[in-house]
Protein backbone atom coordinates (compact mmCIF):
# COMPACT_ATOMS: atom_id res chain seq x y z
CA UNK A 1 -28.11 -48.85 6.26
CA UNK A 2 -28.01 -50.42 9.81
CA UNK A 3 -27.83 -53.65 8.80
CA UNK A 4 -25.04 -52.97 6.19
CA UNK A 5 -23.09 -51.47 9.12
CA UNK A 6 -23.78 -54.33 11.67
CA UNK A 7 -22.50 -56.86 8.86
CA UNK A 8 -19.61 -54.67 8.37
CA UNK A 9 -18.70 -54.62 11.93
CA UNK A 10 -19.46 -58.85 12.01
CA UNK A 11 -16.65 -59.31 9.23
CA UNK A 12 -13.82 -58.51 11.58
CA UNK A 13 -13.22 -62.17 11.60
CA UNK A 14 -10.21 -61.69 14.09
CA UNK A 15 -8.11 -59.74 16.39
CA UNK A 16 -5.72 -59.76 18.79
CA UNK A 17 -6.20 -57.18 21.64
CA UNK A 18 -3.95 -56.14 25.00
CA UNK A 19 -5.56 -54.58 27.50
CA UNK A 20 -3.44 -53.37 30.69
CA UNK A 21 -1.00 -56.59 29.67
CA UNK A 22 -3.60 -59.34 29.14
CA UNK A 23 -4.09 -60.45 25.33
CA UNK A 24 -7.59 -61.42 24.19
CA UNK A 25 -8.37 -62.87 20.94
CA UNK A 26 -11.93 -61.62 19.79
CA UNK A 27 -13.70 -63.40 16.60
CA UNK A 28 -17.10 -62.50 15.28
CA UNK A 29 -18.83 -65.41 14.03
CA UNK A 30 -22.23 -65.28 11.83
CA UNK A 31 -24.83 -67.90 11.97
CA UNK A 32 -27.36 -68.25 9.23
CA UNK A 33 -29.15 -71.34 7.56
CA UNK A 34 -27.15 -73.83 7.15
CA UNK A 35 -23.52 -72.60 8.27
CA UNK A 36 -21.12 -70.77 10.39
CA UNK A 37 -19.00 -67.95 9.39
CA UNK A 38 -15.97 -68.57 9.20
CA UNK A 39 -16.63 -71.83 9.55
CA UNK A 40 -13.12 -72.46 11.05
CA UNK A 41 -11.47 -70.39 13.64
CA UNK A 42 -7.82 -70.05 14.93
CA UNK A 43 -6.93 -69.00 18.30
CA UNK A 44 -3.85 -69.38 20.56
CA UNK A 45 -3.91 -71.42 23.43
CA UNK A 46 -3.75 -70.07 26.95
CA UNK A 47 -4.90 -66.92 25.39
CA UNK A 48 -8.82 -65.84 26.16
CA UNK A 49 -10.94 -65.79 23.07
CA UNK A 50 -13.83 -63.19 23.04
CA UNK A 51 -16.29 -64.43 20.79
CA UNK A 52 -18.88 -62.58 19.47
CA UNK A 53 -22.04 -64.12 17.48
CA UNK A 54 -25.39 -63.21 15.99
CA UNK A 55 -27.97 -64.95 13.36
CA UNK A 56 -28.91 -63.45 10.37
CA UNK A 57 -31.96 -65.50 9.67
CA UNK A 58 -33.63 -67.82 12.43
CA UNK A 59 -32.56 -68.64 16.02
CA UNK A 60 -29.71 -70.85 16.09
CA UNK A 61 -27.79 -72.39 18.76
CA UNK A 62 -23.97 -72.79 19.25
CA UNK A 63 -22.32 -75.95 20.58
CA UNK A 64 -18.52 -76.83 21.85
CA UNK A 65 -18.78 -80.01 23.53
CA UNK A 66 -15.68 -82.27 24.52
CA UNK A 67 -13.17 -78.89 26.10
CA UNK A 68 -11.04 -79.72 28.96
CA UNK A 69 -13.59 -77.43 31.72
CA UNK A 70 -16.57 -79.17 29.77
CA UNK A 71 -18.55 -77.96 27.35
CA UNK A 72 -19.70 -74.33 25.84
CA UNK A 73 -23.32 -73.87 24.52
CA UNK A 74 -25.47 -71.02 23.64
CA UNK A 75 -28.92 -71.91 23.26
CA UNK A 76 -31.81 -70.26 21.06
CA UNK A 77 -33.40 -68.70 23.78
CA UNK A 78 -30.29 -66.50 23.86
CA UNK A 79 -28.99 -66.45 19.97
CA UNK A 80 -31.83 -64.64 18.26
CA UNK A 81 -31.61 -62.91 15.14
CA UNK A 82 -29.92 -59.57 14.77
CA UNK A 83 -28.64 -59.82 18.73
CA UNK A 84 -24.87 -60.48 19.54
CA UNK A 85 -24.10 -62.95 22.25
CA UNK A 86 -20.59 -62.66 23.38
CA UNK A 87 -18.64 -65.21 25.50
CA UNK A 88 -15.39 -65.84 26.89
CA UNK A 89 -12.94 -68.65 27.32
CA UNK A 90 -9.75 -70.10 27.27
CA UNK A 91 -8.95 -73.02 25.81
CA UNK A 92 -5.86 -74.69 27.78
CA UNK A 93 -5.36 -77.59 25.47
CA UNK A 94 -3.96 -77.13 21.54
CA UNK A 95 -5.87 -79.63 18.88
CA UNK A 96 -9.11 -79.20 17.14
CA UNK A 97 -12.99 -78.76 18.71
CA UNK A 98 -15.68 -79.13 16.84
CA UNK A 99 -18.56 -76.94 17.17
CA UNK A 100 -22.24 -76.77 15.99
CA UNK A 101 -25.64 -75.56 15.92
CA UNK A 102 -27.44 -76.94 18.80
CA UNK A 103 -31.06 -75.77 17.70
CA UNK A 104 -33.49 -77.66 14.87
CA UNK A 105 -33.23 -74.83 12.22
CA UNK A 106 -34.81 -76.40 8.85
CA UNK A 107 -33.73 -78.91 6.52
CA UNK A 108 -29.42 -78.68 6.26
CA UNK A 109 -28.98 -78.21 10.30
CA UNK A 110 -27.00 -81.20 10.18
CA UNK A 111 -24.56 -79.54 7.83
CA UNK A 112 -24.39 -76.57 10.46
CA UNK A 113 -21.10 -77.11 11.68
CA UNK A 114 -17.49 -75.30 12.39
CA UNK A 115 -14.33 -75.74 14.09
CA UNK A 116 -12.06 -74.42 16.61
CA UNK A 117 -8.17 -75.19 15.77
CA UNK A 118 -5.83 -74.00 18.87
CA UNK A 119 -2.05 -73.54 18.66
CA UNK A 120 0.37 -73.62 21.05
């Protein structure tokens, strides 16, 4: 029963929220052998994202190299299964970022992969 209610909770892919006139984005993203999900996100640009994330299965890492202020990663030390690591940022340029799993997790890591499109 808890862990149908945690997944539950996880599948609010995303939402806009205003708090005392700032807007945040927040996404929940699920990592589990070999993928992201969603595997593709959409957020605004000058906009902060909140993103939340938790594995399933075995630690994973997340990876979003080549932003503007440098690059984002979660390592496994800190994504381990069933606990939600949640981060904040802003991305100030539009385009696409790739992101991926920055920890060896078995035989299709390499296929671990997402991406971040921003809009103006």
């Amino acid at each position: 029963m808890k862990k149908a209610i945690f997944l539950s909770v996880m599948l609010v892919f995303a939402a806009s929220f205003s708090f005392a006139g700032e807007e945040v984005q927040e996404v929940a993203v699920i990592a589990k052998q070999w993928e992201f999900f969603p595997s593709t996100i959409t957020v605004r640009k000058d906009v902060p994202v909140k993103i939340h994330i938790t594995t399933v299965d075995v630690p994973h890492g997340f990876s979003l190299p080549d932003l503007s202020q440098g690059s984002l990663v979660v390592s496994s030390d800190k994504l381990k299964k069933g606990e939600i690591v949640t981060f904040t940022y802003t991305f100030t340029d539009a385009g696409e970022f790739d992101f991926a799993c920055n920890v060896f997790c078995g035989s299709g890591h390499r296929k671990m992969k997402g991406k971040i499109i921003v809009e103006e």
